[in-house]
C-alpha atoms as a PDB file:
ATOM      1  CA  UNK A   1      15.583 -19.551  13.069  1.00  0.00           C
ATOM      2  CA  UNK A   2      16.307 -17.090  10.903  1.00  0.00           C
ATOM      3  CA  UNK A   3      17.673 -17.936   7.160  1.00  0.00           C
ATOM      4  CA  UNK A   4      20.327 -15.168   5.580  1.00  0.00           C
ATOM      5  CA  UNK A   5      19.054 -14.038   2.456  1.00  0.00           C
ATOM      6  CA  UNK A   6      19.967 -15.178  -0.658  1.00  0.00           C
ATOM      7  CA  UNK A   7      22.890 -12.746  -1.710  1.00  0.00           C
ATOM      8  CA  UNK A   8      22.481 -10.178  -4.331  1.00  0.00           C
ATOM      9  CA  UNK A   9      18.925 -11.790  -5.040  1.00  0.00           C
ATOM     10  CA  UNK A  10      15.740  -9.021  -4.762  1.00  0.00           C
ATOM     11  CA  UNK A  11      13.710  -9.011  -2.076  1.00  0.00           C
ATOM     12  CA  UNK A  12      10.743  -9.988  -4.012  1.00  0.00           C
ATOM     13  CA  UNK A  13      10.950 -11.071  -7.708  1.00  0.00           C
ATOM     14  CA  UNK A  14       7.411 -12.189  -9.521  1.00  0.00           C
ATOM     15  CA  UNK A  15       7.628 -13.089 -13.142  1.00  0.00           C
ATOM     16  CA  UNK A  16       4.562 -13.584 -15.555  1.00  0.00           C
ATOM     17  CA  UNK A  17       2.413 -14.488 -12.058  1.00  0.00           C
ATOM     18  CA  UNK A  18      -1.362 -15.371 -12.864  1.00  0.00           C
ATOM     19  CA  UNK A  19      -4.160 -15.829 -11.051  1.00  0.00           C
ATOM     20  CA  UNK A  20      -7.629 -17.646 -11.967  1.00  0.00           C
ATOM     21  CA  UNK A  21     -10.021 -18.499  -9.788  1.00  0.00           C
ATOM     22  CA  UNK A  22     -11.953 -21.107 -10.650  1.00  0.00           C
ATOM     23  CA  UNK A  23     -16.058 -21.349 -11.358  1.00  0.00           C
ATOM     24  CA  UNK A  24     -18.273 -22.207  -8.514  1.00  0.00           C
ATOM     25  CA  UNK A  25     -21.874 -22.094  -7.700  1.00  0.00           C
ATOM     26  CA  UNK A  26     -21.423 -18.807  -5.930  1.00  0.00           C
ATOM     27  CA  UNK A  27     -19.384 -16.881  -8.386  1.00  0.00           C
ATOM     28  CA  UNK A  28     -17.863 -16.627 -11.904  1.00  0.00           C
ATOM     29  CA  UNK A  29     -14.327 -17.972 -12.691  1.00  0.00           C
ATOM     30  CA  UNK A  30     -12.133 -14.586 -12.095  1.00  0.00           C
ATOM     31  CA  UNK A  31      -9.005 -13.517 -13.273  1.00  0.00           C
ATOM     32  CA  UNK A  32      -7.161 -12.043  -9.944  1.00  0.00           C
ATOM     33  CA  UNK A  33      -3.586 -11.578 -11.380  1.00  0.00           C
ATOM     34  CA  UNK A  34      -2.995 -11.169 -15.072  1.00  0.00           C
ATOM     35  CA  UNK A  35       0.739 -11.822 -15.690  1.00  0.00           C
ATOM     36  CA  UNK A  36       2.585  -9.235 -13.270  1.00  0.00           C
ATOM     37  CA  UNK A  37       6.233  -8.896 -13.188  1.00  0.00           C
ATOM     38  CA  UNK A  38       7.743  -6.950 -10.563  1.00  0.00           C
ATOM     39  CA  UNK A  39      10.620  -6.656  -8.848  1.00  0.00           C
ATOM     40  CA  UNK A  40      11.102  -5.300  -5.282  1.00  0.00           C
ATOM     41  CA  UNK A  41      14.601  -3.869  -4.277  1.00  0.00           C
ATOM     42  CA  UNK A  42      16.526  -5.217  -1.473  1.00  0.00           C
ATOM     43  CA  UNK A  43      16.524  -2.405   1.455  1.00  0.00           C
ATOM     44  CA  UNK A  44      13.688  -0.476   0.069  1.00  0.00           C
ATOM     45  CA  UNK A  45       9.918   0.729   1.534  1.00  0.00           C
ATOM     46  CA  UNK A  46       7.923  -0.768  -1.525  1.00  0.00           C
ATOM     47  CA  UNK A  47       4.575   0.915  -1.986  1.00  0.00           C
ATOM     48  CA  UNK A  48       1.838  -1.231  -3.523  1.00  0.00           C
ATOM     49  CA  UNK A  49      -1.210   0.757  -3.884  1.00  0.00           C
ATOM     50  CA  UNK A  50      -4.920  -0.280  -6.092  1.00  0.00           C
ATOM     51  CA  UNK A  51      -8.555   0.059  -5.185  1.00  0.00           C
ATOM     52  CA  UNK A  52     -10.209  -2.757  -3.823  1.00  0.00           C
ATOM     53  CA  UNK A  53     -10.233  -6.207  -6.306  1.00  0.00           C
ATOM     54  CA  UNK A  54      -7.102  -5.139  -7.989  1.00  0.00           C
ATOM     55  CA  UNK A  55      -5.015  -7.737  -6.981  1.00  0.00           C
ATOM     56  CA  UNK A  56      -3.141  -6.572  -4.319  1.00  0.00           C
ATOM     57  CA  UNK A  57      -4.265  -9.272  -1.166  1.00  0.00           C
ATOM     58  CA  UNK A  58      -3.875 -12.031  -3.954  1.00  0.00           C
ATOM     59  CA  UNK A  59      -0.614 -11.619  -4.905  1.00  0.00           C
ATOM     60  CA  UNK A  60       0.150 -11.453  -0.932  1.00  0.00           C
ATOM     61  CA  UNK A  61      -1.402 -14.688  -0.360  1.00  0.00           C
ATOM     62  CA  UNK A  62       0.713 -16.191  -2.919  1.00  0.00           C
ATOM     63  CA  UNK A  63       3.855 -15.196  -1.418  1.00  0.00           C
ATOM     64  CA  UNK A  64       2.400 -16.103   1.943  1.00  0.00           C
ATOM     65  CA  UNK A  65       1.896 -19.801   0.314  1.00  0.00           C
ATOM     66  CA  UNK A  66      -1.633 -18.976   1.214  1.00  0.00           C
ATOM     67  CA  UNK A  67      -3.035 -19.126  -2.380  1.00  0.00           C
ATOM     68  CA  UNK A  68      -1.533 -21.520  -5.291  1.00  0.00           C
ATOM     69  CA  UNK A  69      -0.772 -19.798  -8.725  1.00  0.00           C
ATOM     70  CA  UNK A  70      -2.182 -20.576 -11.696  1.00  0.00           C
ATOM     71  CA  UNK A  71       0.845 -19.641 -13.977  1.00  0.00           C
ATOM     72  CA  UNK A  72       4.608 -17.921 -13.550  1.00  0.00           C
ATOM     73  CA  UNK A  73       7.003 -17.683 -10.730  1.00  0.00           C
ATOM     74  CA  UNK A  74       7.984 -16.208  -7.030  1.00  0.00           C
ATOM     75  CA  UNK A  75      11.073 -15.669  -5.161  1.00  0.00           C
ATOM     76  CA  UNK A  76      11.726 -14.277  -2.084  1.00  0.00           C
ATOM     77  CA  UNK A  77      15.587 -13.325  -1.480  1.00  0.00           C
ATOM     78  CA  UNK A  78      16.319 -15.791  -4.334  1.00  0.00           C
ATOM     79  CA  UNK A  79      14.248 -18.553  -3.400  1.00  0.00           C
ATOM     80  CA  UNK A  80      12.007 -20.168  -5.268  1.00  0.00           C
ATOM     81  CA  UNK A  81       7.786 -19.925  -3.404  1.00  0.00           C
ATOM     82  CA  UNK A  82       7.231 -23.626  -4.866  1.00  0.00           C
ATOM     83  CA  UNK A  83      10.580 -25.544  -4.826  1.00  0.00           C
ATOM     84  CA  UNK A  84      12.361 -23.827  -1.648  1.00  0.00           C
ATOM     85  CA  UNK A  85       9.503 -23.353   0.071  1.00  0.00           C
ATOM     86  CA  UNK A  86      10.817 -23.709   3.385  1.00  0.00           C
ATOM     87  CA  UNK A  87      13.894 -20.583   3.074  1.00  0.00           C
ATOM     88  CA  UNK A  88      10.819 -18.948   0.676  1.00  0.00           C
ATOM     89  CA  UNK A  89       8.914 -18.781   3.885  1.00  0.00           C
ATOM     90  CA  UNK A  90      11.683 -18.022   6.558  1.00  0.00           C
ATOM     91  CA  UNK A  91      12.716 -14.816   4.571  1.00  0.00           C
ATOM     92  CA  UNK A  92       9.245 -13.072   4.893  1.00  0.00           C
ATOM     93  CA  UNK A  93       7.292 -11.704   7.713  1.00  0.00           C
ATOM     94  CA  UNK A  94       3.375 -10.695   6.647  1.00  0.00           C
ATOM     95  CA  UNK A  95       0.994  -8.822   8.578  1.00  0.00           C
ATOM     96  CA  UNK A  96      -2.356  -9.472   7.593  1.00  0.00           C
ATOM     97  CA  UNK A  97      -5.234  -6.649   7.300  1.00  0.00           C
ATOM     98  CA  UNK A  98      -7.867  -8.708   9.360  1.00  0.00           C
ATOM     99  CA  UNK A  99      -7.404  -8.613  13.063  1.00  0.00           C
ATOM    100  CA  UNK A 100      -7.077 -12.015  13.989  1.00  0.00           C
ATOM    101  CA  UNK A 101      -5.827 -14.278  16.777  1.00  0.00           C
ATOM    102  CA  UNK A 102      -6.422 -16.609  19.829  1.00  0.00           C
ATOM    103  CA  UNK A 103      -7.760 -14.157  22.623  1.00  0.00           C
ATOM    104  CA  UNK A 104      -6.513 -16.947  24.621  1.00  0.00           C
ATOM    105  CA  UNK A 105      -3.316 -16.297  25.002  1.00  0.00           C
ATOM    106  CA  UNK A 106      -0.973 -13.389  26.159  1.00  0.00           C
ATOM    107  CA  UNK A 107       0.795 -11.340  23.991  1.00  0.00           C
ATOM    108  CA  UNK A 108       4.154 -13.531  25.441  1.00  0.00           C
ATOM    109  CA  UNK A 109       2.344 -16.036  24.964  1.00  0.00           C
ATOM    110  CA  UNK A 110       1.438 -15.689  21.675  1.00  0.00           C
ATOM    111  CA  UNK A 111       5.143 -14.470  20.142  1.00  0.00           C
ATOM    112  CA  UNK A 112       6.957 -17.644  21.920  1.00  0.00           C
ATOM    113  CA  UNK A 113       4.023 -20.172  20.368  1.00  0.00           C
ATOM    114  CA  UNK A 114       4.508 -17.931  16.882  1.00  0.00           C
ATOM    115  CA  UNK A 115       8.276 -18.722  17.411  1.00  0.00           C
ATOM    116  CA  UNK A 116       7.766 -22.345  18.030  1.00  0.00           C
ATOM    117  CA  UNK A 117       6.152 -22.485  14.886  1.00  0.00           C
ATOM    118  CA  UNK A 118       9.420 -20.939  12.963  1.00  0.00           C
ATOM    119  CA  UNK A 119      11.702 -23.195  14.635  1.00  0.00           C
ATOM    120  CA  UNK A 120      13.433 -20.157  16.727  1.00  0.00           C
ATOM    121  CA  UNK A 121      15.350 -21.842  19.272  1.00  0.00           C
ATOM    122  CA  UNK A 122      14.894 -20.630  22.736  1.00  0.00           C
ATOM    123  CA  UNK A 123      17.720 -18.794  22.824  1.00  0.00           C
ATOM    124  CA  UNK A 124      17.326 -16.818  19.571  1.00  0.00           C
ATOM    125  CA  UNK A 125      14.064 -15.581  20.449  1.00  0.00           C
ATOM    126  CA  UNK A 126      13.651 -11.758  20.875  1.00  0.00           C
ATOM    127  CA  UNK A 127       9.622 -11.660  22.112  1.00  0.00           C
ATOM    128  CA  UNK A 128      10.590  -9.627  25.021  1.00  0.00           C
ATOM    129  CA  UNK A 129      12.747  -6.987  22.685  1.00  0.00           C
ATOM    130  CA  UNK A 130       9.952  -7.162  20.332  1.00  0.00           C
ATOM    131  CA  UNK A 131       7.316  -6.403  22.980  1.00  0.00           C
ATOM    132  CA  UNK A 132       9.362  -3.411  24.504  1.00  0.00           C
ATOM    133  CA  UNK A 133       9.799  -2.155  20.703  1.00  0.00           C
ATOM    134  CA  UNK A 134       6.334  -2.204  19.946  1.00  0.00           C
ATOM    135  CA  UNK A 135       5.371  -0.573  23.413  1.00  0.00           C
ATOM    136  CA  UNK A 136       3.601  -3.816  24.470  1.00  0.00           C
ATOM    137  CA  UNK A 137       5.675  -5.276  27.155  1.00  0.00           C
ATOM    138  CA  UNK A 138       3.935  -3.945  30.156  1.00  0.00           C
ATOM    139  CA  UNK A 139       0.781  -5.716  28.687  1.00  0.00           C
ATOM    140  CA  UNK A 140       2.710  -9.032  27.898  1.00  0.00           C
ATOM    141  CA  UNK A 141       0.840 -11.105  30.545  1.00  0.00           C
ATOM    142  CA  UNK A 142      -2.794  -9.822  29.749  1.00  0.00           C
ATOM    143  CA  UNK A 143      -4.907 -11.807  27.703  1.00  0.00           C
ATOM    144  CA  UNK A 144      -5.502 -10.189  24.308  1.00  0.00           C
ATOM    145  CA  UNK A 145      -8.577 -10.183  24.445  1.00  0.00           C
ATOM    146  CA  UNK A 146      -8.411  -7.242  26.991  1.00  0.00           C
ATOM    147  CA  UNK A 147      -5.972  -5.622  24.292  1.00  0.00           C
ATOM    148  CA  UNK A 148      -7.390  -2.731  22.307  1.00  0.00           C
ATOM    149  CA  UNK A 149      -7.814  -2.649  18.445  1.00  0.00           C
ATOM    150  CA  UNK A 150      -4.688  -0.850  18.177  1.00  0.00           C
ATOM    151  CA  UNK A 151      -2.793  -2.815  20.195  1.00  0.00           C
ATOM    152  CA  UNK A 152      -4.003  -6.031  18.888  1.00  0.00           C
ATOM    153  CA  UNK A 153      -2.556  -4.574  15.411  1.00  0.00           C
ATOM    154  CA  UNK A 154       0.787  -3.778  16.992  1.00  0.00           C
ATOM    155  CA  UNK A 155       0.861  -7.050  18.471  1.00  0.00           C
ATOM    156  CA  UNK A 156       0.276  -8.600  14.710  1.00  0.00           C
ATOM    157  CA  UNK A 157       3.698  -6.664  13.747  1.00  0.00           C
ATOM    158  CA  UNK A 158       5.156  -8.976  16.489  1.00  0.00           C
ATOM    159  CA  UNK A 159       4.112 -11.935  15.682  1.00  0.00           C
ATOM    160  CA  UNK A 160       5.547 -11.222  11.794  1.00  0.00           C
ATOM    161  CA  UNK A 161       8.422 -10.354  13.409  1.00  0.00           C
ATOM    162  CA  UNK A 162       9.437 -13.306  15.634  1.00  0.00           C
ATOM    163  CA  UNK A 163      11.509 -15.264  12.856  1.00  0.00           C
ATOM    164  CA  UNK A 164      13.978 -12.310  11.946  1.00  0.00           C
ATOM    165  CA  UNK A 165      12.477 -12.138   8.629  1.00  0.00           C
ATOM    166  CA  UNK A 166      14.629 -10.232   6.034  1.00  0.00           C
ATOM    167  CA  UNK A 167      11.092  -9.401   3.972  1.00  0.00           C
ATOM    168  CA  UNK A 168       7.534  -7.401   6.036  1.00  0.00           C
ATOM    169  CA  UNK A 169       4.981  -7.388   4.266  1.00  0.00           C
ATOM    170  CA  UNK A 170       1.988  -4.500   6.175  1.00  0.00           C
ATOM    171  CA  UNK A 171      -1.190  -5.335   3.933  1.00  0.00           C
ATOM    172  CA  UNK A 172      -3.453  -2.228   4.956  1.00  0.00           C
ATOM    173  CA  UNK A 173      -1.513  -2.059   8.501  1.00  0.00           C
ATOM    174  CA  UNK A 174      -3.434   1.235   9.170  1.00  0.00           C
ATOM    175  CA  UNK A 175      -6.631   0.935   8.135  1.00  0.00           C
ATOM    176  CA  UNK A 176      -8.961   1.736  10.627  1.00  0.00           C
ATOM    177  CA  UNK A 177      -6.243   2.901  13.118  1.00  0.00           C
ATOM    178  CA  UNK A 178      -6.078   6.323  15.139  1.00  0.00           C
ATOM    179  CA  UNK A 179      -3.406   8.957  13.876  1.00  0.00           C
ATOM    180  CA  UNK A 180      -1.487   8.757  16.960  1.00  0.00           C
ATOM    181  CA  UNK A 181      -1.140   4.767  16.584  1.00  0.00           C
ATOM    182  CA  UNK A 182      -0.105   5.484  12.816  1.00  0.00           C
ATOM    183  CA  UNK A 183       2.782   7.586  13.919  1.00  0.00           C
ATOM    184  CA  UNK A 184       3.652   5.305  16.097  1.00  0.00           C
ATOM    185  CA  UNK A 185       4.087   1.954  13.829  1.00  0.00           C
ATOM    186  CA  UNK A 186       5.618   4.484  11.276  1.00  0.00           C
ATOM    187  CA  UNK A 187       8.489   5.456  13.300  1.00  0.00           C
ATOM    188  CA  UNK A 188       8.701   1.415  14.184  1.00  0.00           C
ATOM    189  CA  UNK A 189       8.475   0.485  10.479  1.00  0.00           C
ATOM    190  CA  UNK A 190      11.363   3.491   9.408  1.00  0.00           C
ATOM    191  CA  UNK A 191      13.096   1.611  12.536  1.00  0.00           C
ATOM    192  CA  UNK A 192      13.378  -1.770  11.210  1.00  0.00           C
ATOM    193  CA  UNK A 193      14.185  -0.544   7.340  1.00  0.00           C
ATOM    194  CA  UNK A 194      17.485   1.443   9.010  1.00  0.00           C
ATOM    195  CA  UNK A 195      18.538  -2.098  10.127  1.00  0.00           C
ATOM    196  CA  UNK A 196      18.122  -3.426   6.896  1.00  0.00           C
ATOM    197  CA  UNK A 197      14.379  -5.372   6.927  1.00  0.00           C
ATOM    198  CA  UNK A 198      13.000  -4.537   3.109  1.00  0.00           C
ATOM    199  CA  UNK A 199       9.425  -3.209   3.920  1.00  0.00           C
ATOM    200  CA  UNK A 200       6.433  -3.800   1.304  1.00  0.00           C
ATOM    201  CA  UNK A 201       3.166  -1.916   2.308  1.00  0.00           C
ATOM    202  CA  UNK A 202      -0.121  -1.938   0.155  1.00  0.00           C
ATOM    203  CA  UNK A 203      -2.190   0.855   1.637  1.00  0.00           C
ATOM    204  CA  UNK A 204      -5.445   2.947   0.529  1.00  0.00           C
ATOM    205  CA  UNK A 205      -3.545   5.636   1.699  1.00  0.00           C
ATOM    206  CA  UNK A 206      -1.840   7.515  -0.923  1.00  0.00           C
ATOM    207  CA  UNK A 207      -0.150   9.853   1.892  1.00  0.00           C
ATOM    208  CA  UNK A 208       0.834   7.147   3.778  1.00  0.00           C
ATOM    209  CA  UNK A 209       2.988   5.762   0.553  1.00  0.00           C
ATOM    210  CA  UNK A 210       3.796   9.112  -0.399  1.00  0.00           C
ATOM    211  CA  UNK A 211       5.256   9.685   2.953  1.00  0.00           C
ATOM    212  CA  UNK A 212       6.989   6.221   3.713  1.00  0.00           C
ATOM    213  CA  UNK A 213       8.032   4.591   0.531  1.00  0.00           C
ATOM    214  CA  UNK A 214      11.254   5.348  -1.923  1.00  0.00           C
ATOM    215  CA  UNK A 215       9.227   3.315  -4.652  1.00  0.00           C
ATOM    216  CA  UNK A 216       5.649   2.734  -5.841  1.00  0.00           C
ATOM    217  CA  UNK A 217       3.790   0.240  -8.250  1.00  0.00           C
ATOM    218  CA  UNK A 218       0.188   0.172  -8.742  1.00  0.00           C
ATOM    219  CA  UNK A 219      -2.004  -2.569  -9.247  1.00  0.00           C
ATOM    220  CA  UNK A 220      -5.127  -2.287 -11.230  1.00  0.00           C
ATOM    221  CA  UNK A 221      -7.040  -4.951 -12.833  1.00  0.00           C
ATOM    222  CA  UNK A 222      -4.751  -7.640 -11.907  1.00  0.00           C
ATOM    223  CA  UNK A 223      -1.833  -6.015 -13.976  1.00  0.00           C
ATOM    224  CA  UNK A 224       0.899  -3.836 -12.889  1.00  0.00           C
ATOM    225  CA  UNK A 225       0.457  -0.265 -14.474  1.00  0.00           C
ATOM    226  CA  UNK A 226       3.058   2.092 -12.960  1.00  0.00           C
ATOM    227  CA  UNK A 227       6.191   1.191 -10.989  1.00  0.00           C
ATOM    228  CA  UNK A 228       9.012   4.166 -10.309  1.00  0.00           C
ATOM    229  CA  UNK A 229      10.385   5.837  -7.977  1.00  0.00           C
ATOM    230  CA  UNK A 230       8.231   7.716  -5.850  1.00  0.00           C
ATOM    231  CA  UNK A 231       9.267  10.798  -6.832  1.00  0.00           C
ATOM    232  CA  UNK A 232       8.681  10.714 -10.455  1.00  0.00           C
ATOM    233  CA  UNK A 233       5.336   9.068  -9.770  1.00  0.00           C
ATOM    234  CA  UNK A 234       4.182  11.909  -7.684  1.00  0.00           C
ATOM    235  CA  UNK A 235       5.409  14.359 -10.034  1.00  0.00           C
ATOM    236  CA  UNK A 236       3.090  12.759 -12.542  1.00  0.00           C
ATOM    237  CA  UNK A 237       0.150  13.080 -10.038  1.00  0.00           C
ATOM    238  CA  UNK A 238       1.066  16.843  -9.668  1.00  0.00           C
ATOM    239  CA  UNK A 239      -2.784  17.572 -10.940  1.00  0.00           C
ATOM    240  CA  UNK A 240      -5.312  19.491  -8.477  1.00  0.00           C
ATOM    241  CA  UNK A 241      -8.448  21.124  -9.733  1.00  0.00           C
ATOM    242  CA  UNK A 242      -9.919  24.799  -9.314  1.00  0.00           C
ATOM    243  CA  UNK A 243     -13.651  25.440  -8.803  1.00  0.00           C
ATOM    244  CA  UNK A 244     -14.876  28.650  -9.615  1.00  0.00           C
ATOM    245  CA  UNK A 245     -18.209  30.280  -8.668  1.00  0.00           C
ATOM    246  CA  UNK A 246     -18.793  33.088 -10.893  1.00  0.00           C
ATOM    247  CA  UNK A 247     -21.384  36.003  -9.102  1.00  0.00           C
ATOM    248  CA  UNK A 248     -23.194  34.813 -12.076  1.00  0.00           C
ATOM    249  CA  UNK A 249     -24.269  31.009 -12.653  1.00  0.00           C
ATOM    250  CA  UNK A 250     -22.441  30.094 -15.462  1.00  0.00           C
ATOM    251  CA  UNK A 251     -24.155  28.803 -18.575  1.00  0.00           C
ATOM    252  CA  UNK A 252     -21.335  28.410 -20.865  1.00  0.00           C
ATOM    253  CA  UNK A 253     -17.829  27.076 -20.979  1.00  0.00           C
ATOM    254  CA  UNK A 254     -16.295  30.740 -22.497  1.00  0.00           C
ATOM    255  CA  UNK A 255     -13.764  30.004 -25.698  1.00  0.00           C
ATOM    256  CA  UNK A 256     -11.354  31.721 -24.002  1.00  0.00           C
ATOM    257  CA  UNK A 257     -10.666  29.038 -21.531  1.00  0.00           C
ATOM    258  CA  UNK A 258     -11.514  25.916 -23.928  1.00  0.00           C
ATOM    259  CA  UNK A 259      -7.576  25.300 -24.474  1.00  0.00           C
ATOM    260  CA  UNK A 260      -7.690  24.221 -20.303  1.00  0.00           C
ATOM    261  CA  UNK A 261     -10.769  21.820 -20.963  1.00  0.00           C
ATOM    262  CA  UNK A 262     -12.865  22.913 -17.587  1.00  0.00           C
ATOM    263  CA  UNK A 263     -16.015  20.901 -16.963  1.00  0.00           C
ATOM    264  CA  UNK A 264     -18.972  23.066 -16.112  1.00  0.00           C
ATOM    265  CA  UNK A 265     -20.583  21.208 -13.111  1.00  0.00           C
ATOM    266  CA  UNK A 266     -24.370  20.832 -12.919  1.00  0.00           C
ATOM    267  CA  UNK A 267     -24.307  23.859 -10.035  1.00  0.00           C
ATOM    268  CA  UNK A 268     -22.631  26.261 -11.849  1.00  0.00           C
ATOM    269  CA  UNK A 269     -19.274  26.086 -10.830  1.00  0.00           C
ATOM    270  CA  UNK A 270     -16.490  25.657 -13.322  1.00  0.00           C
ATOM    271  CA  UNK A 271     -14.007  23.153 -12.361  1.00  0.00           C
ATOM    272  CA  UNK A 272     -10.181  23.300 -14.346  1.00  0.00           C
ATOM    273  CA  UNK A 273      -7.996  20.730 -13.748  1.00  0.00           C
ATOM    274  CA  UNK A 274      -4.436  21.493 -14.210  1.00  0.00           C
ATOM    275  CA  UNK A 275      -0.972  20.660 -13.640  1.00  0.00           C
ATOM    276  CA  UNK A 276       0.856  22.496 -10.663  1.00  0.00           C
ATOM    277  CA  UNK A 277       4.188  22.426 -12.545  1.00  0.00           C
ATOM    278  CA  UNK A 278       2.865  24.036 -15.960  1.00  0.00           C
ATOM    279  CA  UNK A 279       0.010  26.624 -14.658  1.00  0.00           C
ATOM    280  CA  UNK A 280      -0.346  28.223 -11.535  1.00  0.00           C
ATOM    281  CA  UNK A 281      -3.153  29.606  -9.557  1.00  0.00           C
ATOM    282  CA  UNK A 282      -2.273  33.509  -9.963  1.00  0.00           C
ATOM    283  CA  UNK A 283      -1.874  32.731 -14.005  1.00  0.00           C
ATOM    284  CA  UNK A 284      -5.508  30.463 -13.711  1.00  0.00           C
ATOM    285  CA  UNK A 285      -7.071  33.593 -11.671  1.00  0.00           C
ATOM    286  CA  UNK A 286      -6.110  36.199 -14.879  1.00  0.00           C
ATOM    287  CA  UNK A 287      -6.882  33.517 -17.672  1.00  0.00           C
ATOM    288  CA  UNK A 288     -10.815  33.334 -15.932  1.00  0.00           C
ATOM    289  CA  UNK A 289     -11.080  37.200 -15.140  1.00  0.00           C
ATOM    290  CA  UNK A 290      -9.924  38.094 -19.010  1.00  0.00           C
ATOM    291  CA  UNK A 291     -12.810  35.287 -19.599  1.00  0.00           C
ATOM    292  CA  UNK A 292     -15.259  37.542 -18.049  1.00  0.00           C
ATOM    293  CA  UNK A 293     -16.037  35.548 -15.008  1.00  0.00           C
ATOM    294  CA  UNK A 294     -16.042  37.708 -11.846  1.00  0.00           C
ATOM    295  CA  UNK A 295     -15.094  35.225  -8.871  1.00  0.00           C
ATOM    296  CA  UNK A 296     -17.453  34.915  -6.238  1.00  0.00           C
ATOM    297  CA  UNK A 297     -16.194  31.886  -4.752  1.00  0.00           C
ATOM    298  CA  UNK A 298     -13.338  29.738  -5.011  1.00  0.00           C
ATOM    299  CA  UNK A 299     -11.155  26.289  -3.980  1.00  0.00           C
ATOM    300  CA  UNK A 300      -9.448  23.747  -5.002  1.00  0.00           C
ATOM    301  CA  UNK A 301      -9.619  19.755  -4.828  1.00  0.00           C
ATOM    302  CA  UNK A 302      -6.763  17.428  -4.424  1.00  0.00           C
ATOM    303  CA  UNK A 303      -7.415  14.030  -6.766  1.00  0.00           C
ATOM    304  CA  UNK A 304      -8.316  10.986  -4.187  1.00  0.00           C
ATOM    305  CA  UNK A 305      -6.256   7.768  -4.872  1.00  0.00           C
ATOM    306  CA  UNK A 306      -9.198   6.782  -6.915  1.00  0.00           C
ATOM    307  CA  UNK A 307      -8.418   9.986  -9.382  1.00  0.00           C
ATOM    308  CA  UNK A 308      -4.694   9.117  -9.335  1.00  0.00           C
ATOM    309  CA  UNK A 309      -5.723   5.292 -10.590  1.00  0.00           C
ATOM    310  CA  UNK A 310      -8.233   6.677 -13.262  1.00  0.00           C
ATOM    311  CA  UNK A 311      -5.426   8.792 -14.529  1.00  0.00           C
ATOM    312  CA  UNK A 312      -2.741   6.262 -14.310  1.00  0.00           C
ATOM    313  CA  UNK A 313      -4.864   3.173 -15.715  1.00  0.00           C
ATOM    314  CA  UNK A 314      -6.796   5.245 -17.981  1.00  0.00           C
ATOM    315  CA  UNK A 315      -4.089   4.416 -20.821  1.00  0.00           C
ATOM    316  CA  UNK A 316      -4.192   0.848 -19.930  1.00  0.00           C
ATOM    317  CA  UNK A 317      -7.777   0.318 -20.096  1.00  0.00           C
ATOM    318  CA  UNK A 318      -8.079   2.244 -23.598  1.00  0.00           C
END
């Protein structure tokens, strides 16, 4: 049975949310969330990106009402994760990153027992649209454990799906998954946000959220440290870097280039980081010949996700 959302309310709202774990004889108390605010749109494909340990998976369990927070508060659609938990749980679908379920069952099965669980009367229940959606329905009465990876992960999206939930959370959905598959729950995913479903995805991926999401927020350390639009976020990550082999091994950073701050790298090379909207390649190429470095070789490096963090945290952390 599917709630309506509370009107006007965000999808998501977190305010001041903290999370400690405590001290036990296998590990040190840890600090998992650190006081994040954040605010996710109604309607929008919400991009939560961080290396591993930032933060991301708790702050999923929390809305889940899988982990209990230490300090602050969550809503979903307007209601409150600890006093309306009930509509709190209704309004949000999560799919979880590890591939688990009863191989017992069939993927029918499995949507009408996830349905039970909701409360979706008989009537109201859409398994068999679901299944067709999700290019499952010809496998509906096969046990899952005869289901590959990929389709187990499709059949995941299902299961978060069976309540009508206004919220989807994907945590990692494509990690591990062939391209083809990833096209394929991509096109599913841009299908549900045109009928109105507010996506959230946290993803290593920084393509994936790059091409997918109309806002992004990293999480690093437990803290939030950027959240914009996507746009202006990847304008800020606009860096690449150009490696240069002189015919010569290069001993010696030459002055002339010291304004760009190149690294010399323990082959040789020469590596200059730069901005693609304030230098480009042809105006790089004449600054490093009037150097007096005769190019032998050449390339350039996009910055990983790891980069991007390093250059968006690095303010935070210092």
């Amino acid at each position: 049975m599917s709630h309506p959302p509370s009107h006007n309310a965000p999808a998501i709202a977190v305010r001041g949310l903290k999370k400690t774990y405590k001290k036990s004889r296998k590990a040190e108390a840890k600090t998992a969330l650190q006081g994040i605010d954040l605010v996710v749109p109604r309607g929008s494909i919400f991009g939560l990106l961080g290396p591993n340990g930032a933060g991301k998976s708790t702050l999923i369990n929390i809305l889940a009402g899988l982990v209990i927070k230490s300090e602050g508060q969550a809503a979903i659609c307007g209601y409150d994760i600890e006093t309306q938990t009930r509509q709190a749980r209704a309004s949000i679908g999560i799919v979880p990153q590890e591939i688990a379920m009863d191989v017992f069952f069939t993927p029918l099965q499995a949507l009408e027992i996830q349905a039970g669980y909701y409360g979706v009367p008989k009537a109201e229940r859409k398994s068999e649209e679901i299944l067709q959606a999700l290019g499952l329905w010809d496998k509906r009465d096969a046990y899952v454990r005869q289901l590959s990876g990929g389709m187990k992960r499709r059949l995941l999206i299902g299961k978060a799906l069976v309540h009508n939930p206004p919220v989807l959370i994907l945590d990692e959905p494509t990690a591990g998954v062939d391209i083809e598959l990833r096209r394929q729950l991509w096109t599913y995913v841009r299908e549900l946000h045109a009928k109105g479903t507010t996506i959230i995805l946290t993803t290593h991926y920084l393509e994936e959220a790059e091409s997918l999401c109309d806002k992004i927020a990293i999480i690093h350390n437990g803290r939030i440290t950027a959240n914009e639009d996507k746009d202006v976020l990847m304008g800020r990550l606009d860096q690449k870097t150009l490696v240069v082999t002189g015919d010569k091994t290069i001993v010696s950073i030459p002055p002339k280039l010291s304004d760009l701050n190149p690294v010399l790298r323990a082959n040789g090379a020469l590596a200059i980081t730069y901005h693609t909207n304030k230098i480009g390649i042809p105006e790089l190429l004449d600054r490093i010949k009037k150097a007096g470095i005769v190019v032998a070789d050449l390339r350039t490096e996009e910055p990983d996700l790891e980069d991007v963090f390093m250059a968006l945290t690095y303010n935070q952390d210092h």
